[in-house]
C-alpha atoms as a PDB file:
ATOM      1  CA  UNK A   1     -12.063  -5.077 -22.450  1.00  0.00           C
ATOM      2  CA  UNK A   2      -9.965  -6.420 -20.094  1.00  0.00           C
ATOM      3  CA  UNK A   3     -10.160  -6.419 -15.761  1.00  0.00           C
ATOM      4  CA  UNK A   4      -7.433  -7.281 -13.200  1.00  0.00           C
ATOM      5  CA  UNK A   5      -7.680  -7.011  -8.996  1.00  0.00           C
ATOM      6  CA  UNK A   6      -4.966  -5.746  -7.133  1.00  0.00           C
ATOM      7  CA  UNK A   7      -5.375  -5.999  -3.119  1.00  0.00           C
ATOM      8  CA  UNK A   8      -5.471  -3.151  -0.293  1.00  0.00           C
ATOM      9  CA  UNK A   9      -2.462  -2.508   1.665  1.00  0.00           C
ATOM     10  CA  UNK A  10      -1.892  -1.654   5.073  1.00  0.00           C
ATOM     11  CA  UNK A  11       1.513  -0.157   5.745  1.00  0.00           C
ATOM     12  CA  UNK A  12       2.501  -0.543   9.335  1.00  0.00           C
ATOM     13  CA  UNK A  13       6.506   0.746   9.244  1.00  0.00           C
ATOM     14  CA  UNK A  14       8.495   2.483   6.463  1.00  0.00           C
ATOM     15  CA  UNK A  15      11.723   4.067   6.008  1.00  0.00           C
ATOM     16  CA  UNK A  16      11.848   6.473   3.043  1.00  0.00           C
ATOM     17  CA  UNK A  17      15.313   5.701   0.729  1.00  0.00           C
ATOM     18  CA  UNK A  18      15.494   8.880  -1.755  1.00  0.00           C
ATOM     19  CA  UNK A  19      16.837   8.435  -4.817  1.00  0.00           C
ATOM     20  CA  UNK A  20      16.831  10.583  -8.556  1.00  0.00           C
ATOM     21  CA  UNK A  21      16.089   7.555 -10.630  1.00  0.00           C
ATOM     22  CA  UNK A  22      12.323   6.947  -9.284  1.00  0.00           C
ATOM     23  CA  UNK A  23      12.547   2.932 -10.273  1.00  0.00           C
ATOM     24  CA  UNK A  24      15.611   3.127  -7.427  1.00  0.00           C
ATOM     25  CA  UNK A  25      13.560   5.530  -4.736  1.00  0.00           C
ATOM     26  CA  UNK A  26      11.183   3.546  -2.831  1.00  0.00           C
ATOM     27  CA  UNK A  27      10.277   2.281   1.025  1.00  0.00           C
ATOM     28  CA  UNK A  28      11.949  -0.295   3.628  1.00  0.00           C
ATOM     29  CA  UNK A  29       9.138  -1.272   6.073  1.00  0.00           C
ATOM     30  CA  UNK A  30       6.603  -3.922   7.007  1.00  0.00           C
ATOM     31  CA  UNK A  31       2.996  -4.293   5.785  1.00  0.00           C
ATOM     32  CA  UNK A  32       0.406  -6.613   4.685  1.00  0.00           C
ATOM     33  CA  UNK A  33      -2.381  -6.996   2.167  1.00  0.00           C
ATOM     34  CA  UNK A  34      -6.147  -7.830   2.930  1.00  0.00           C
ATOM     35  CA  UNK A  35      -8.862  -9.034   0.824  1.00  0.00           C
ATOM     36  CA  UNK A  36     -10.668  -6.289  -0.331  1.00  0.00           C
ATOM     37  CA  UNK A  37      -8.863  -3.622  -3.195  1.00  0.00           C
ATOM     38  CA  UNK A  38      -9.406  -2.549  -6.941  1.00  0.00           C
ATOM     39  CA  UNK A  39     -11.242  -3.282  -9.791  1.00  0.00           C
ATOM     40  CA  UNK A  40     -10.013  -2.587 -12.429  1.00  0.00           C
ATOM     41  CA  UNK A  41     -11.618  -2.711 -16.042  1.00  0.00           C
ATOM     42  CA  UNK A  42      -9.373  -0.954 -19.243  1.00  0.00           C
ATOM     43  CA  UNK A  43     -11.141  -0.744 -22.827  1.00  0.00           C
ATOM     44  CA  UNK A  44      -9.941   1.198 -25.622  1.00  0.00           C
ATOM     45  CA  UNK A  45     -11.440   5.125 -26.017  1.00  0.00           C
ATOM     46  CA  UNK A  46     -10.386   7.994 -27.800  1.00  0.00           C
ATOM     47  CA  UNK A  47      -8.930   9.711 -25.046  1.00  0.00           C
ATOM     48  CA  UNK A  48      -7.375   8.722 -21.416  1.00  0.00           C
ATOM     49  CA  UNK A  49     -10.165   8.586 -19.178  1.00  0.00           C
ATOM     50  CA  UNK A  50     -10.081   7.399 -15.234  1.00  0.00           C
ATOM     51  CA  UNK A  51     -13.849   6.615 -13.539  1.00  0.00           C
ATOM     52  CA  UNK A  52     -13.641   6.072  -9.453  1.00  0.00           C
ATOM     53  CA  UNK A  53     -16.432   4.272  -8.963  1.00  0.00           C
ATOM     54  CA  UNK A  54     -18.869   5.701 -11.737  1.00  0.00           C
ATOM     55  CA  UNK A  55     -16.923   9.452 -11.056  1.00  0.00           C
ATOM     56  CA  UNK A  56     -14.926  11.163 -13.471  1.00  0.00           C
ATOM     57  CA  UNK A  57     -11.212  11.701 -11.815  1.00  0.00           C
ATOM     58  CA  UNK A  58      -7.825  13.302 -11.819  1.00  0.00           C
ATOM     59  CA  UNK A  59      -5.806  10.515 -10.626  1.00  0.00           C
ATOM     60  CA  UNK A  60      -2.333  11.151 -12.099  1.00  0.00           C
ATOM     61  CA  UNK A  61      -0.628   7.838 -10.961  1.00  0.00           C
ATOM     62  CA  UNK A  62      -2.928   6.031 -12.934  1.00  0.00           C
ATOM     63  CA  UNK A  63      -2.230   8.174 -16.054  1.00  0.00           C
ATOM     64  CA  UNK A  64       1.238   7.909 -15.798  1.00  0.00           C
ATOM     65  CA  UNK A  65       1.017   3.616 -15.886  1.00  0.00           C
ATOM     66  CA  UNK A  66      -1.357   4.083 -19.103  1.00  0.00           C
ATOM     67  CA  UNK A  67       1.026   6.538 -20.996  1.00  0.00           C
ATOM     68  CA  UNK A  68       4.033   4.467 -20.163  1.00  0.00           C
ATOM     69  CA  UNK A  69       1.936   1.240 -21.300  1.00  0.00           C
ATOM     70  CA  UNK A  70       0.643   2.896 -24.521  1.00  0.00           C
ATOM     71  CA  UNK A  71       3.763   4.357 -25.339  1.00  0.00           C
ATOM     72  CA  UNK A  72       4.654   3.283 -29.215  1.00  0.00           C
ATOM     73  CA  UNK A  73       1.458   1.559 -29.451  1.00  0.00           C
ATOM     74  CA  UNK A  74      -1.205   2.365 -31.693  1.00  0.00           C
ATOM     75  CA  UNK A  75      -3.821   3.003 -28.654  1.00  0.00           C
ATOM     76  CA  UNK A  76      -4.616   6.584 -28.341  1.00  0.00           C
ATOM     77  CA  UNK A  77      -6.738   6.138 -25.351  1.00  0.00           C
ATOM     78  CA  UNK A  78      -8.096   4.039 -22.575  1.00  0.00           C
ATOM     79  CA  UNK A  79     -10.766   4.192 -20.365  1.00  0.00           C
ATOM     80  CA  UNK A  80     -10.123   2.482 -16.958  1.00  0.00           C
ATOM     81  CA  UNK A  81     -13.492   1.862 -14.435  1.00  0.00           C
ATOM     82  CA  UNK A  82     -11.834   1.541 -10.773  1.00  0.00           C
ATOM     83  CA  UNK A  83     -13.936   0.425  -8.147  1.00  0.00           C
ATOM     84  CA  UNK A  84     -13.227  -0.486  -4.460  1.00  0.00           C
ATOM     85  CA  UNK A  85     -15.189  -0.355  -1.240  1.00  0.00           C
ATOM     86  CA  UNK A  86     -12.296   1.128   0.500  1.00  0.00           C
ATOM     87  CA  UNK A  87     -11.641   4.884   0.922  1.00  0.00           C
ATOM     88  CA  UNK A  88      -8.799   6.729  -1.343  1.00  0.00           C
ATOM     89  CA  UNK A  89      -5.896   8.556   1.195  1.00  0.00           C
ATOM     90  CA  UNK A  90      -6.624   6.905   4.099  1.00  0.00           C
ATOM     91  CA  UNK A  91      -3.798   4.054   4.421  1.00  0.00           C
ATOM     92  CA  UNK A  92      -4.813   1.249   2.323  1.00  0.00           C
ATOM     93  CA  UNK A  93      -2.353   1.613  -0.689  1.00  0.00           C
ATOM     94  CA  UNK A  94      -5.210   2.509  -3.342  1.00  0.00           C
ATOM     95  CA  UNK A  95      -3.006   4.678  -5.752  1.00  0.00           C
ATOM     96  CA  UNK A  96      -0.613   1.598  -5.435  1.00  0.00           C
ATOM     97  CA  UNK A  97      -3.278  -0.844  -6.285  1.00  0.00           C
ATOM     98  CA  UNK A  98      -5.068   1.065  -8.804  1.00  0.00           C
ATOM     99  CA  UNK A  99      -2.226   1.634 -11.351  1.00  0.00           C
ATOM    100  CA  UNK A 100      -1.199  -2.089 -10.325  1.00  0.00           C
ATOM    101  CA  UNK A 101      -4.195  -3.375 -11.836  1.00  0.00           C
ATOM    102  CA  UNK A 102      -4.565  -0.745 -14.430  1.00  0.00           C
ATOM    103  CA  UNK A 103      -1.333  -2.326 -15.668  1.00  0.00           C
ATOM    104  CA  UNK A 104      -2.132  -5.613 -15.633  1.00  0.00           C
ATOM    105  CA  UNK A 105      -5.344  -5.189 -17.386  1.00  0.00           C
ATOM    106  CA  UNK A 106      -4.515  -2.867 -20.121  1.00  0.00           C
ATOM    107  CA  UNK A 107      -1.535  -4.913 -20.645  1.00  0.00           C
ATOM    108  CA  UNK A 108      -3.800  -7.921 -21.409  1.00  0.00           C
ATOM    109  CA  UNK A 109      -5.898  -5.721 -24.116  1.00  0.00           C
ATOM    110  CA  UNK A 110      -3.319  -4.588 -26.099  1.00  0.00           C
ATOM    111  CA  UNK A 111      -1.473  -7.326 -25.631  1.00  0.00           C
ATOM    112  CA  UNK A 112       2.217  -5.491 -24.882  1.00  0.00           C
ATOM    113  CA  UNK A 113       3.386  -9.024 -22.873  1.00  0.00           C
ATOM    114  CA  UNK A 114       5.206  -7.717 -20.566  1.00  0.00           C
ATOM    115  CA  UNK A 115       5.905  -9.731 -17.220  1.00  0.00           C
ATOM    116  CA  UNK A 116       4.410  -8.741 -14.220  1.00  0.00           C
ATOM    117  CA  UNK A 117       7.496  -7.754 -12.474  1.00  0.00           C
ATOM    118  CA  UNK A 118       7.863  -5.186 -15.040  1.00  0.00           C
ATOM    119  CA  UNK A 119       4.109  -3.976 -14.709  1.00  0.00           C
ATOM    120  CA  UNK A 120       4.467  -3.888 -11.792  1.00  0.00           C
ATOM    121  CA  UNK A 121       7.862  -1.903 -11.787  1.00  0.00           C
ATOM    122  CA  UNK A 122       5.778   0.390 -14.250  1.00  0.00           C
ATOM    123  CA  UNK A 123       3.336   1.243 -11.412  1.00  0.00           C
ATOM    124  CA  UNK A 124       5.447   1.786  -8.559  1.00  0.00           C
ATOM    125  CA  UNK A 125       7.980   4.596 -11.127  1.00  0.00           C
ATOM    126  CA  UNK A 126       4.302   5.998 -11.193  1.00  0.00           C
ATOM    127  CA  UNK A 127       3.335   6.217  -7.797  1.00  0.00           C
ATOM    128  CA  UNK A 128       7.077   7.882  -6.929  1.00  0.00           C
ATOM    129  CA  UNK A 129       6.793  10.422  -9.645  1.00  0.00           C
ATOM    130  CA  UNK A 130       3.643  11.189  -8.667  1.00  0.00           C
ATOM    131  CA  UNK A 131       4.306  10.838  -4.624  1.00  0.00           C
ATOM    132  CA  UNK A 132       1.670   9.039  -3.842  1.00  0.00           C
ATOM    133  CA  UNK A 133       3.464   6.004  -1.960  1.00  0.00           C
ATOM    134  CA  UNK A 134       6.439   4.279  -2.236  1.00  0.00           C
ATOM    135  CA  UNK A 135       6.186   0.728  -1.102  1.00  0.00           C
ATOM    136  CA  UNK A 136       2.236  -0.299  -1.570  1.00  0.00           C
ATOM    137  CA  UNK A 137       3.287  -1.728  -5.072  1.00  0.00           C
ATOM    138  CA  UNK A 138       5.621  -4.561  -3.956  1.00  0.00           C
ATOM    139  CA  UNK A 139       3.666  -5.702  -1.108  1.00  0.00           C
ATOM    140  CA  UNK A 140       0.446  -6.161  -4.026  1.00  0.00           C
ATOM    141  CA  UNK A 141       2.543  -7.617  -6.364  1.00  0.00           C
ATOM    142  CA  UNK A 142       3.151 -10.065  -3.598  1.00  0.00           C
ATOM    143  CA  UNK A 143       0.503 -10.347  -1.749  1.00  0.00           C
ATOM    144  CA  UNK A 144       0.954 -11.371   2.363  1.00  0.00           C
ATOM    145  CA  UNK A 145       2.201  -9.825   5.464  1.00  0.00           C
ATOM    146  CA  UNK A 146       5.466  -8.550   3.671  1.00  0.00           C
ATOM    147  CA  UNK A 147       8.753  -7.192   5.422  1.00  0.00           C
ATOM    148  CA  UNK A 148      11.114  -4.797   2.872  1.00  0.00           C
ATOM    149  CA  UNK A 149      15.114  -5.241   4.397  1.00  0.00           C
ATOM    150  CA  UNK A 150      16.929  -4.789   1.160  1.00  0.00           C
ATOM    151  CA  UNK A 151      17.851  -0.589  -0.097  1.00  0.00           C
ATOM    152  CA  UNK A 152      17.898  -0.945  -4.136  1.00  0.00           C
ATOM    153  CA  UNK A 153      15.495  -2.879  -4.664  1.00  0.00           C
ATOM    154  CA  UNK A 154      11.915  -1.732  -4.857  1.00  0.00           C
ATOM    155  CA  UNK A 155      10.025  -5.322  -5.304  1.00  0.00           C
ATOM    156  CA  UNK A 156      12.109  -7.469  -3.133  1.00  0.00           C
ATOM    157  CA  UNK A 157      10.354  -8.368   0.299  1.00  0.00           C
ATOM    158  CA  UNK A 158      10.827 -11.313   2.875  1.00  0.00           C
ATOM    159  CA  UNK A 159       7.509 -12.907   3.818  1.00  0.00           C
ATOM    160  CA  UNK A 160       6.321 -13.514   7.510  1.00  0.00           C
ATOM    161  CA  UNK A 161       4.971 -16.818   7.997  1.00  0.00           C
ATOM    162  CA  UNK A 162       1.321 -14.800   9.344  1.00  0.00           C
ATOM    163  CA  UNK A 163      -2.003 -16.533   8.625  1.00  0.00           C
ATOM    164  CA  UNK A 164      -4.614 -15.044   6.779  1.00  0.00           C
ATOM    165  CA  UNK A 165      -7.209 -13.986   9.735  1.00  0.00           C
ATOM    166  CA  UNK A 166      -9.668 -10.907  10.857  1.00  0.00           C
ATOM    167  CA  UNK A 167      -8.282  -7.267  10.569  1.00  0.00           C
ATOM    168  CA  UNK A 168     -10.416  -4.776  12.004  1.00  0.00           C
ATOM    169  CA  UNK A 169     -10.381  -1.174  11.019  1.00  0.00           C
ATOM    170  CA  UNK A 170     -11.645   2.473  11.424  1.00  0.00           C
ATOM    171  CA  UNK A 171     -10.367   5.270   9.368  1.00  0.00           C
ATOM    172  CA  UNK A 172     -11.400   9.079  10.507  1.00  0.00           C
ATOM    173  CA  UNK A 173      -9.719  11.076   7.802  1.00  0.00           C
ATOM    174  CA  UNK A 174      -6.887  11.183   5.122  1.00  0.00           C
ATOM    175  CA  UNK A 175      -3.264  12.320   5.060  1.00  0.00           C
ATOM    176  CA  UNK A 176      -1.683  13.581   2.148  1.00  0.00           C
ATOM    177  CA  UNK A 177       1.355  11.121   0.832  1.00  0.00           C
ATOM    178  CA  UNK A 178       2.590  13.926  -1.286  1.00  0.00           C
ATOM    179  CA  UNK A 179       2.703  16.294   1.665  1.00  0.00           C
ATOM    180  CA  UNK A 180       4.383  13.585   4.076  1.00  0.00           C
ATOM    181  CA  UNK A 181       6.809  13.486   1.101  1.00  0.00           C
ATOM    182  CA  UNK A 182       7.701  16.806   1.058  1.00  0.00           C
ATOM    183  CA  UNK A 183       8.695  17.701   4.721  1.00  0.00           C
ATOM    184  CA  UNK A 184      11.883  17.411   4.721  1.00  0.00           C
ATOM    185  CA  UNK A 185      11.721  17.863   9.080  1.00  0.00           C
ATOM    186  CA  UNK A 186       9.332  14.662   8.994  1.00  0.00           C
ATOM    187  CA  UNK A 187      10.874  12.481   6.732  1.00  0.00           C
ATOM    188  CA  UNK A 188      14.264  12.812   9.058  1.00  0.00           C
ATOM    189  CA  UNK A 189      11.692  11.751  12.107  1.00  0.00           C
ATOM    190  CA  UNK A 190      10.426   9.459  10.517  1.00  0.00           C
ATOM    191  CA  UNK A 191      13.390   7.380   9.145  1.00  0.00           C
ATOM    192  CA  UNK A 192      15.180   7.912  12.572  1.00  0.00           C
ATOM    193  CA  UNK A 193      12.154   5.887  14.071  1.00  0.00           C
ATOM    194  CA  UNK A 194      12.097   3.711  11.242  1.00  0.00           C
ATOM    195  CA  UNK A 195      15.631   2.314  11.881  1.00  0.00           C
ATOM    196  CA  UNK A 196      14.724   0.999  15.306  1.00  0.00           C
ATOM    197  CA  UNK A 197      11.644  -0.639  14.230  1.00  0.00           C
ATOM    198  CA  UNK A 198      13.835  -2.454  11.065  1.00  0.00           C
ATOM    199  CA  UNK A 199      16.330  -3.440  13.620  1.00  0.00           C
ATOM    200  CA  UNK A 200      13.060  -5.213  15.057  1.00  0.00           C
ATOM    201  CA  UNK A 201      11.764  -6.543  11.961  1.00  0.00           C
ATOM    202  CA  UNK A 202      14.803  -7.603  10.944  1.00  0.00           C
ATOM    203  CA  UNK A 203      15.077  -9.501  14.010  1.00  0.00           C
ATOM    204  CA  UNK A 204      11.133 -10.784  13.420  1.00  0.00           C
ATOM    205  CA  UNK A 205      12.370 -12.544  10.084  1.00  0.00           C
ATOM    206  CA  UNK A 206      14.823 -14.925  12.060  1.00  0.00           C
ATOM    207  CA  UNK A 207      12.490 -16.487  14.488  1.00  0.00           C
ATOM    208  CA  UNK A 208      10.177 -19.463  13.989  1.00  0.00           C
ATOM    209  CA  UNK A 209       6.645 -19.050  13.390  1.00  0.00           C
ATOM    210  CA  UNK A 210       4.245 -19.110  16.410  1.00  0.00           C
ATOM    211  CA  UNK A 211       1.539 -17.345  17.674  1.00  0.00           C
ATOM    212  CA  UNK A 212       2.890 -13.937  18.975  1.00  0.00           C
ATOM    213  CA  UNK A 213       4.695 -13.198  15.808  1.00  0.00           C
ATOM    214  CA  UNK A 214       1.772 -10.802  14.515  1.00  0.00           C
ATOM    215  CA  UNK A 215       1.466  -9.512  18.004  1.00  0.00           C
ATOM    216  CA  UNK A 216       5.384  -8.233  18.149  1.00  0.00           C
ATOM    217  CA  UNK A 217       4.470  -6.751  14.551  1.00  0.00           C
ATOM    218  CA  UNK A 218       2.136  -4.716  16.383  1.00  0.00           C
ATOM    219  CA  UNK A 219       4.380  -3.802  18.982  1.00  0.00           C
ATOM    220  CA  UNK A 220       6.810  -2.341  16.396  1.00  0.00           C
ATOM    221  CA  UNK A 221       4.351  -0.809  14.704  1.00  0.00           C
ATOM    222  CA  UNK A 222       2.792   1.029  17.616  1.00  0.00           C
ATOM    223  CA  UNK A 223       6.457   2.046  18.873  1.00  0.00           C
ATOM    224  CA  UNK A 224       7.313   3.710  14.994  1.00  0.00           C
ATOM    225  CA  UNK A 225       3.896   5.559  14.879  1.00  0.00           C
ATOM    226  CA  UNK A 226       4.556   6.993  18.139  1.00  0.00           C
ATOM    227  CA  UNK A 227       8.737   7.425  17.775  1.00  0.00           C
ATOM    228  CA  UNK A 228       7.830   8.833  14.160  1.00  0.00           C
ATOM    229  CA  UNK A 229       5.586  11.251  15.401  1.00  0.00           C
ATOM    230  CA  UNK A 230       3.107  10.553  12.739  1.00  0.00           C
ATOM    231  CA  UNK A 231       0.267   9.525  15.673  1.00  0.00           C
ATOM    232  CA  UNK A 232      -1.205  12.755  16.181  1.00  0.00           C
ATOM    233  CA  UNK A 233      -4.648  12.656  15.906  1.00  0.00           C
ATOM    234  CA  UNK A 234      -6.230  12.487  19.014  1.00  0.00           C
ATOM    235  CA  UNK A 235      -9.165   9.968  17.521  1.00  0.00           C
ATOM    236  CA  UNK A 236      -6.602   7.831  16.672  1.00  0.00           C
ATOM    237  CA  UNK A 237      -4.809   7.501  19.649  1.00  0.00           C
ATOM    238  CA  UNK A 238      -7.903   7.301  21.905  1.00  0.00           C
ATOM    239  CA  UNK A 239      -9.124   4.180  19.585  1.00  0.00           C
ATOM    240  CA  UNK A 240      -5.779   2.387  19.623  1.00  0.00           C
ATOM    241  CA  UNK A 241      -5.727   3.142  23.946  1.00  0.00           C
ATOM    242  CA  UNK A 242      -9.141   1.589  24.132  1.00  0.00           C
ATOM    243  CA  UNK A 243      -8.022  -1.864  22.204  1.00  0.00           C
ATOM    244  CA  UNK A 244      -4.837  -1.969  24.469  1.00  0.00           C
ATOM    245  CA  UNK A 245      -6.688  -1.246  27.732  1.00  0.00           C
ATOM    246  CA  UNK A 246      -9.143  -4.054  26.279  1.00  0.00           C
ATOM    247  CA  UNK A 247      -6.199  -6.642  25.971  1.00  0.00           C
ATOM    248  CA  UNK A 248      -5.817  -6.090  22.625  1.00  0.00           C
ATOM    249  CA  UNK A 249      -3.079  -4.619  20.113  1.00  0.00           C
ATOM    250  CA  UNK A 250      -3.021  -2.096  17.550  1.00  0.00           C
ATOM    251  CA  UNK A 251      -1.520   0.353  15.346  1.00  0.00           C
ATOM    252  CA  UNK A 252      -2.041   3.510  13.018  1.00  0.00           C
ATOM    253  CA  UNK A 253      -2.711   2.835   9.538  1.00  0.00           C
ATOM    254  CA  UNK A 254       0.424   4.353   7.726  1.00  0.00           C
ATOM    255  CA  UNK A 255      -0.634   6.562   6.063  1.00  0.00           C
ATOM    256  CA  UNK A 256      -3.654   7.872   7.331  1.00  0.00           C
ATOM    257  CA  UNK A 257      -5.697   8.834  10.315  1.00  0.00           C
ATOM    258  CA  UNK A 258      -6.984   5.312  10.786  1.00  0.00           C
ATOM    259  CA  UNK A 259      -6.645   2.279  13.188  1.00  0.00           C
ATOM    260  CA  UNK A 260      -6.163  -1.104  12.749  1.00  0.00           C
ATOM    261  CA  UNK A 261      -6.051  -4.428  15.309  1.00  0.00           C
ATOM    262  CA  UNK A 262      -6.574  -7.582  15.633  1.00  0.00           C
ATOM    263  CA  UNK A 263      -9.199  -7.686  17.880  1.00  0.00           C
ATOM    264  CA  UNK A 264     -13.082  -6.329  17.554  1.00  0.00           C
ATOM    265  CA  UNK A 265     -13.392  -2.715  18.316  1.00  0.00           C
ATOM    266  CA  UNK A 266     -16.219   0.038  18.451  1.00  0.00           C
ATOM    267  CA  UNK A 267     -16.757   0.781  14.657  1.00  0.00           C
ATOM    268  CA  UNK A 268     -14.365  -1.177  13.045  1.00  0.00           C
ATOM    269  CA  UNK A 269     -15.034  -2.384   9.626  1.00  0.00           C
ATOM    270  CA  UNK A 270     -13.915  -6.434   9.645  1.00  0.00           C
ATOM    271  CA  UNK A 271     -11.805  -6.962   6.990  1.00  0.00           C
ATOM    272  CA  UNK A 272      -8.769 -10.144   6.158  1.00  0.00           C
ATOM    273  CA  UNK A 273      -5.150 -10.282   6.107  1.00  0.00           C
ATOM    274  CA  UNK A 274      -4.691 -12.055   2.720  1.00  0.00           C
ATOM    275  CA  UNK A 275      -1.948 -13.579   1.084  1.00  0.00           C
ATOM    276  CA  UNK A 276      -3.513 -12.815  -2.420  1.00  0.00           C
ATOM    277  CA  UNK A 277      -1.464 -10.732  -4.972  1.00  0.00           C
ATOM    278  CA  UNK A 278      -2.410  -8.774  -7.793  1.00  0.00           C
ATOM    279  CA  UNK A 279      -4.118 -10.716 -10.945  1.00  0.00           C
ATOM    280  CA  UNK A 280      -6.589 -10.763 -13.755  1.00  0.00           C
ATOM    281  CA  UNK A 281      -9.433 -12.028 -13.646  1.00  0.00           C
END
């Protein structure tokens, strides 16, 4: 038996950059990691068997990273326990983290040695075949308030010098990745609004570190949710109005019909921006 952690993610921007060869497809964007994630614990079985906290489920991305990791081995089967306090499709990278750590655990018990980088190549191929993110994996193999510049190159990200403080959040529903992925009309809106906020970001990475820097993150954030069309829901946008009318700033969870700031807010979960990445333990 063998049990690894990978941190939540909270996206903030992302620019989709399609590609056929899925280690070569991934995101451009800006996003950071907080302290709370998944669990989880691999131990040989005589099938492949995923448990979500004690429940029996289909969770294909996590498959994928145990057939690629098994792959001419002897092992015939794992069984991988997942557990996390935060909610699957709502924004906080959990397919991401979940094969993440699923690789870094089961590559401890059958002792295949591979380097992180690679595991942690193997779980982002399996989170783009599958389409359930495209960028969650680098920012946990990292761990930090992460921004992604560079096309090509799935793992690389620049790190903003952000201290590890409160995030609040609320999440009122999911939003499919895979369907996101799909429309074709949404993806061009949302890479058109994605290419002013990297302009920003970009910009972001140059200047010293000081106190507003997480603030104009915000502000870039909060212009691609609204420029991408992707802020919608009507919950959302209410929430995020009330922090701003309160002196605060905020953003939508990408992806996901949630809300994050960093200020207090009415039923906001506290959580931390951490600059923890993904490990055994």
């Amino acid at each position: 038996m063998a049990s690894a952690f990978a941190p939540g993610n909270i996206s903030c921007v992302f620019k989709i950059i399609p590609h056929t060869d899925p280690a070569r497809m991934h995101s451009l964007g800006m996003g950071f990691t907080v302290t709370e994630g998944v669990q989880a614990t691999a131990s040989e079985y005589h099938e492949t068997k995923v448990l979500f906290n004690g429940e029996d489920i289909n969770f294909p991305t996590v498959r994928a990273a145990v057939d690629r990791l098994i792959q001419n081995t002897d092992t015939t089967g794992i069984k991988v326990h997942l557990t996390s306090p935060l909610p699957l499709g709502c924004g906080f990278g959990l397919s991401g983290a979940a094969a993440l750590a699923t690789a870094y655990a089961l590559n401890e018990l059958i002792g295949t040695q591979k380097e992180n980088e690679e595991l942690a190549m193997i779980a982002h191929v399996a989170e783009v075949e599958n389409r359930t993110g495209l960028g969650d994996v680098c920012s946990q193999y990292h761990g930090g308030c992460l921004v992604k510049l560079k096309e090509g190159l799935p793992l690389v990200a620049d790190e903003l010098s952000i201290p590890e403080q409160p995030i609040y959040y609320r999440y009122f529903g999911s939003i499919q990745t895979s369907e996101v992925l799909r429309n074709s009309e949404q993806t061009k809106c949302i890479n058109s609004a994605a290419d002013t906020a990297l302009d920003a970001l970009q910009r972001l990475t140059n200047i010293q570190p000081n106190p507003e820097l997480f603030t104009a993150c915000f502000v870039v954030a909060k212009q691609f949710s609204v420029e991408s069309r992707l802020l919608s829901d009507a919950r959302v946008i209410d929430t995020i109005a009330q922090i701003e009318a309160a002196g605060g700033v905020a953003s939508m969870i990408m992806l996901g019909n949630g809300v994050f700031s960093t200020h207090a807010f009415d039923g906001a979960t506290e959580t931390r921006l951490s600059k923890n990445p993904a490990r055994l333990i």
